[in-house]
C-alpha atoms as a PDB file:
ATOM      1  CA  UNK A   1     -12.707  23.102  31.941  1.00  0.00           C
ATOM      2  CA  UNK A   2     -14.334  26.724  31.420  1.00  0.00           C
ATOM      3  CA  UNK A   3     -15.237  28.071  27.795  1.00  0.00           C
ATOM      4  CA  UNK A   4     -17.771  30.279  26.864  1.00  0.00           C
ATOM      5  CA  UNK A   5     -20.279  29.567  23.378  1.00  0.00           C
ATOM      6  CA  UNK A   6     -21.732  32.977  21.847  1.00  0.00           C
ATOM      7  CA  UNK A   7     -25.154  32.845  20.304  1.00  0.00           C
ATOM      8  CA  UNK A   8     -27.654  35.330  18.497  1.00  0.00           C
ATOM      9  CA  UNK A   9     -30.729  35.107  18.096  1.00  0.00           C
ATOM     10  CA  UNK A  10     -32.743  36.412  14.743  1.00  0.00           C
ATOM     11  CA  UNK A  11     -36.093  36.296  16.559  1.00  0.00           C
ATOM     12  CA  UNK A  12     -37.085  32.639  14.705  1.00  0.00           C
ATOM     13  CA  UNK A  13     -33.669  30.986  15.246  1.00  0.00           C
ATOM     14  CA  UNK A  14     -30.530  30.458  17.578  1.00  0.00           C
ATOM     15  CA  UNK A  15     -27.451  31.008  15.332  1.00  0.00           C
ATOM     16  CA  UNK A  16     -23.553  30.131  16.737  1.00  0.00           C
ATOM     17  CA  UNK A  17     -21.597  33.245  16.108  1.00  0.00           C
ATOM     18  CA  UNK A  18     -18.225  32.510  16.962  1.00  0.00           C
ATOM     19  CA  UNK A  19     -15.709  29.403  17.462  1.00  0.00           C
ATOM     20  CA  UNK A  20     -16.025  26.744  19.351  1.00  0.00           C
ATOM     21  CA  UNK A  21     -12.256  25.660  19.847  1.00  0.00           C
ATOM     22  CA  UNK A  22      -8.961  25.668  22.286  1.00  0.00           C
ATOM     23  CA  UNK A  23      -9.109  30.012  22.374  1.00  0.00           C
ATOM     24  CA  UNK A  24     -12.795  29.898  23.926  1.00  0.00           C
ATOM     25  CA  UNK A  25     -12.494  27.258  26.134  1.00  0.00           C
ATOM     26  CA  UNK A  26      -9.628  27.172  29.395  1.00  0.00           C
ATOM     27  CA  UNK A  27      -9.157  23.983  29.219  1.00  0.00           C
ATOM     28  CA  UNK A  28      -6.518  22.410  31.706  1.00  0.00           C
ATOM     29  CA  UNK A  29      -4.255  18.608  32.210  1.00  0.00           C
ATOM     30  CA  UNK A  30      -3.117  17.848  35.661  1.00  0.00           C
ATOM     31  CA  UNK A  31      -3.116  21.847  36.577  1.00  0.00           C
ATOM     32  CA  UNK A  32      -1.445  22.673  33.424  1.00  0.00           C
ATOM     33  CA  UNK A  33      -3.444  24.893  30.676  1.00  0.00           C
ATOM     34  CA  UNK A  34      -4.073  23.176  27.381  1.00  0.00           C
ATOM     35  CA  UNK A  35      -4.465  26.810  25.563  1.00  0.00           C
ATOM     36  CA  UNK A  36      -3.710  29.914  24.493  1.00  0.00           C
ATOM     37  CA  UNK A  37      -3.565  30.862  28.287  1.00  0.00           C
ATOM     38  CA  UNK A  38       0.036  29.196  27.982  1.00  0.00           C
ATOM     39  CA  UNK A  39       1.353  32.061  25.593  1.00  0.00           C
ATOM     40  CA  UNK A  40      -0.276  34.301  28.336  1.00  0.00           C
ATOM     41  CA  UNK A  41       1.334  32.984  31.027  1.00  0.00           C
ATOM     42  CA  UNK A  42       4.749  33.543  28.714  1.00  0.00           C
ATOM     43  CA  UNK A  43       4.179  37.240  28.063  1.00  0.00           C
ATOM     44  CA  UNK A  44       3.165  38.072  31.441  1.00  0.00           C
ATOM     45  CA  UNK A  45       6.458  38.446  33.157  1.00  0.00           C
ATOM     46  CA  UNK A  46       8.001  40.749  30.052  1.00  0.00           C
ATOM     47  CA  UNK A  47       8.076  44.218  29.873  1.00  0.00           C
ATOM     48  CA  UNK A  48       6.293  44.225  27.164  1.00  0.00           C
ATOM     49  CA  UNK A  49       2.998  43.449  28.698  1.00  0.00           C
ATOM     50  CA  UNK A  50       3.572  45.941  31.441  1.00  0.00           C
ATOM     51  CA  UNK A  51       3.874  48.489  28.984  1.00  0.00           C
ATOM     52  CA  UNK A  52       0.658  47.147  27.357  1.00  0.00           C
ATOM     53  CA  UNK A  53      -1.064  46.967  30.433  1.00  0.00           C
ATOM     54  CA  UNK A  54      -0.144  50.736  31.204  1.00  0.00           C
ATOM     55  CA  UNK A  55      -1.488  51.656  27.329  1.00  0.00           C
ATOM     56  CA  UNK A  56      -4.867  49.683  28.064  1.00  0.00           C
ATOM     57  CA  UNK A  57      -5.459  52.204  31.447  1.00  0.00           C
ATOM     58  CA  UNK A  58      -3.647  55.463  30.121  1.00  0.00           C
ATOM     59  CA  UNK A  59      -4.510  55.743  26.218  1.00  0.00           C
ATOM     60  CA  UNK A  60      -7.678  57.017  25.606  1.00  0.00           C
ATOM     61  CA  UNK A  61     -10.628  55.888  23.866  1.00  0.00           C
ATOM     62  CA  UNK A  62     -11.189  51.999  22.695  1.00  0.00           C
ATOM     63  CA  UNK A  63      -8.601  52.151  20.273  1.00  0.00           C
ATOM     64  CA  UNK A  64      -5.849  51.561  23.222  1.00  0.00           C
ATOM     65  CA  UNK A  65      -3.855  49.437  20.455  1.00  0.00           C
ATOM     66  CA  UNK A  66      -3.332  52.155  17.576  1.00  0.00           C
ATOM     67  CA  UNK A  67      -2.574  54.709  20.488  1.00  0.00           C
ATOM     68  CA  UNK A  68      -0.124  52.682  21.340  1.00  0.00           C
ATOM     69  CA  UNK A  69       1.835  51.615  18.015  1.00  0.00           C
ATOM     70  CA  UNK A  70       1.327  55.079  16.900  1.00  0.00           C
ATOM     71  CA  UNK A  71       3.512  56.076  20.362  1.00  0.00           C
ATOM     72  CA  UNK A  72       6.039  53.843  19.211  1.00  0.00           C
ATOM     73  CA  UNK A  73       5.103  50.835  21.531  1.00  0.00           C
ATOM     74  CA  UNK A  74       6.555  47.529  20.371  1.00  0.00           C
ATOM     75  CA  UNK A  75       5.006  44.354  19.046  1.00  0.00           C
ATOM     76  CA  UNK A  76       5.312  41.186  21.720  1.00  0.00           C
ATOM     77  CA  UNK A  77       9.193  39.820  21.469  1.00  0.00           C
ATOM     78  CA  UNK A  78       9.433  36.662  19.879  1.00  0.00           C
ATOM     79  CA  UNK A  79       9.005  33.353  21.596  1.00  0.00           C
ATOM     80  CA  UNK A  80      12.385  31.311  22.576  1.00  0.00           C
ATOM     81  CA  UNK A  81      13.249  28.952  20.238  1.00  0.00           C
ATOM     82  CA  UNK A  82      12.927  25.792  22.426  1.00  0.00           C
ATOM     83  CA  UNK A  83       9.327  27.346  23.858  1.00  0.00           C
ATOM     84  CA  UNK A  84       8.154  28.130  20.639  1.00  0.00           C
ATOM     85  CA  UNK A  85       8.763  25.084  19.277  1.00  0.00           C
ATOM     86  CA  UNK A  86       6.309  22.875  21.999  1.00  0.00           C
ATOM     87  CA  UNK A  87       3.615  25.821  21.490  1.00  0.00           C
ATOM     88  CA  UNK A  88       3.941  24.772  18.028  1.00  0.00           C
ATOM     89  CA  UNK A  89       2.374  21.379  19.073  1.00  0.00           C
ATOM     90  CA  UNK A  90       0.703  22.682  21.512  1.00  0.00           C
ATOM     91  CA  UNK A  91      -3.081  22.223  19.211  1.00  0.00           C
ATOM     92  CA  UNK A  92      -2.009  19.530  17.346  1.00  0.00           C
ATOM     93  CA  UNK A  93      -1.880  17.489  19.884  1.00  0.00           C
ATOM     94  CA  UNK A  94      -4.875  18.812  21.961  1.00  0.00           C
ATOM     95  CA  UNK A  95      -6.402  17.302  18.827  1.00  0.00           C
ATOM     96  CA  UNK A  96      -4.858  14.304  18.961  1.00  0.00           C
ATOM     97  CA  UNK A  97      -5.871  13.744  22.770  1.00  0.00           C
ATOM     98  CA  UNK A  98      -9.869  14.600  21.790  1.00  0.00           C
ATOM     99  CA  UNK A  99     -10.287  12.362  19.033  1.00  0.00           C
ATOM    100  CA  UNK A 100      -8.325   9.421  20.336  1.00  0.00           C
ATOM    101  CA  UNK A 101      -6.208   9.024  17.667  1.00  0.00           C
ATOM    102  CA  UNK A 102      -3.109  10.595  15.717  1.00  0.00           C
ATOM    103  CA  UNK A 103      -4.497  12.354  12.996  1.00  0.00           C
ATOM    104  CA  UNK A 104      -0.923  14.908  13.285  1.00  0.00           C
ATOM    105  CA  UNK A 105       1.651  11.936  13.769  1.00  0.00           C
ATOM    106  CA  UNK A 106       4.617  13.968  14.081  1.00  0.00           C
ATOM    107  CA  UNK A 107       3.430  15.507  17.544  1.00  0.00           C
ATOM    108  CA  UNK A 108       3.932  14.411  21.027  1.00  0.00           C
ATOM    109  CA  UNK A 109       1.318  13.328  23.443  1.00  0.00           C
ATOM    110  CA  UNK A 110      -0.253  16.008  24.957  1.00  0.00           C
ATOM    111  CA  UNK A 111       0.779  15.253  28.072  1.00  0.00           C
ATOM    112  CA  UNK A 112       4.696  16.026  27.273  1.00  0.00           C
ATOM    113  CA  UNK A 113       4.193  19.076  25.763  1.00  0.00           C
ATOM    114  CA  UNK A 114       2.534  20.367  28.649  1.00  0.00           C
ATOM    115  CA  UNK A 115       4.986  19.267  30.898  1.00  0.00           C
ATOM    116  CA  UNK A 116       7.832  20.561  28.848  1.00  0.00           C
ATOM    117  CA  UNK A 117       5.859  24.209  28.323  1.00  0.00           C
ATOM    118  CA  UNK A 118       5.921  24.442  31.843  1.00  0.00           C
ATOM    119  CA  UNK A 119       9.123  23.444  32.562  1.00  0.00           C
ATOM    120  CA  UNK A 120      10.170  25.732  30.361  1.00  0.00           C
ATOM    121  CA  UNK A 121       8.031  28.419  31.823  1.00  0.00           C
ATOM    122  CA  UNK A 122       9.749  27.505  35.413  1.00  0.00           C
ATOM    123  CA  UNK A 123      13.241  27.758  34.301  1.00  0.00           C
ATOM    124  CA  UNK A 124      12.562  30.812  32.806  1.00  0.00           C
ATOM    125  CA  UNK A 125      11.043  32.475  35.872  1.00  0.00           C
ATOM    126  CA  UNK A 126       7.981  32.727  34.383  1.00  0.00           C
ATOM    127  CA  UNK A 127       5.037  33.403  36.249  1.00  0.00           C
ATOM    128  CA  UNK A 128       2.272  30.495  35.875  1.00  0.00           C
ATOM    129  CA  UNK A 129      -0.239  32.645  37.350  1.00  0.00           C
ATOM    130  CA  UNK A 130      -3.781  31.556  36.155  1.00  0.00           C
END
């Protein structure tokens, strides 16, 4: 587990400023991530994010992203079918694991869809780099 919490302060009070929830925290099950670091791990072997990773050093200024649309750089490629579909549960049942109970009923235990999102990601040649 790893997150981070972001808080200002007004000078009389300590106010939360941002979400607490599965995209701030790196949260993992048996060595597997339990986040959006999954997705990551998916678009990190495509040559889409090598081309976005030349955009972020090469384009100038901290608009990197416009620069690179307006150069006619693509949007990610969809997510296969089968992967997208256990990504899809992926938060539903992170809940269900947290509160003990099946509040979304029609998802598998967490536990399976991490296994099959990395199976997935190994028989695809993914990278699982953390």
């Amino acid at each position: 587990w790893d997150g981070k919490f972001e808080f200002a302060w007004d000078g009389q009070t300590i106010w939360l400023v941002d979400a607490i929830g599965p995209d701030e925290l790196r949260l993992t099950l048996d060595g597997i991530h339990a986040s959006k670091e999954i997705l990551r791990q998916f678009y990190r072997d495509t040559p889409w994010y090598k081309h976005i990773e030349k955009a972020k050093t090469h384009l100038a200024g901290g608009d990197w992203k416009q620069a690179y649309l307006q150069q006619g750089g693509s949007l990610p490629p969809a997510l296969p079918g089968t992967y997208r579909q256990w990504t899809d549960q992926l938060y539903p049942a992170l809940a269900n694991q947290c509160l003990q109970q099946s509040v979304f009923n029609s998802t598998a235990p967490l536990s399976q869809v991490l296994q099959e999102l990395h199976t997935l990601l190994q028989s695809h040649n993914v990278g699982t780099h953390a």
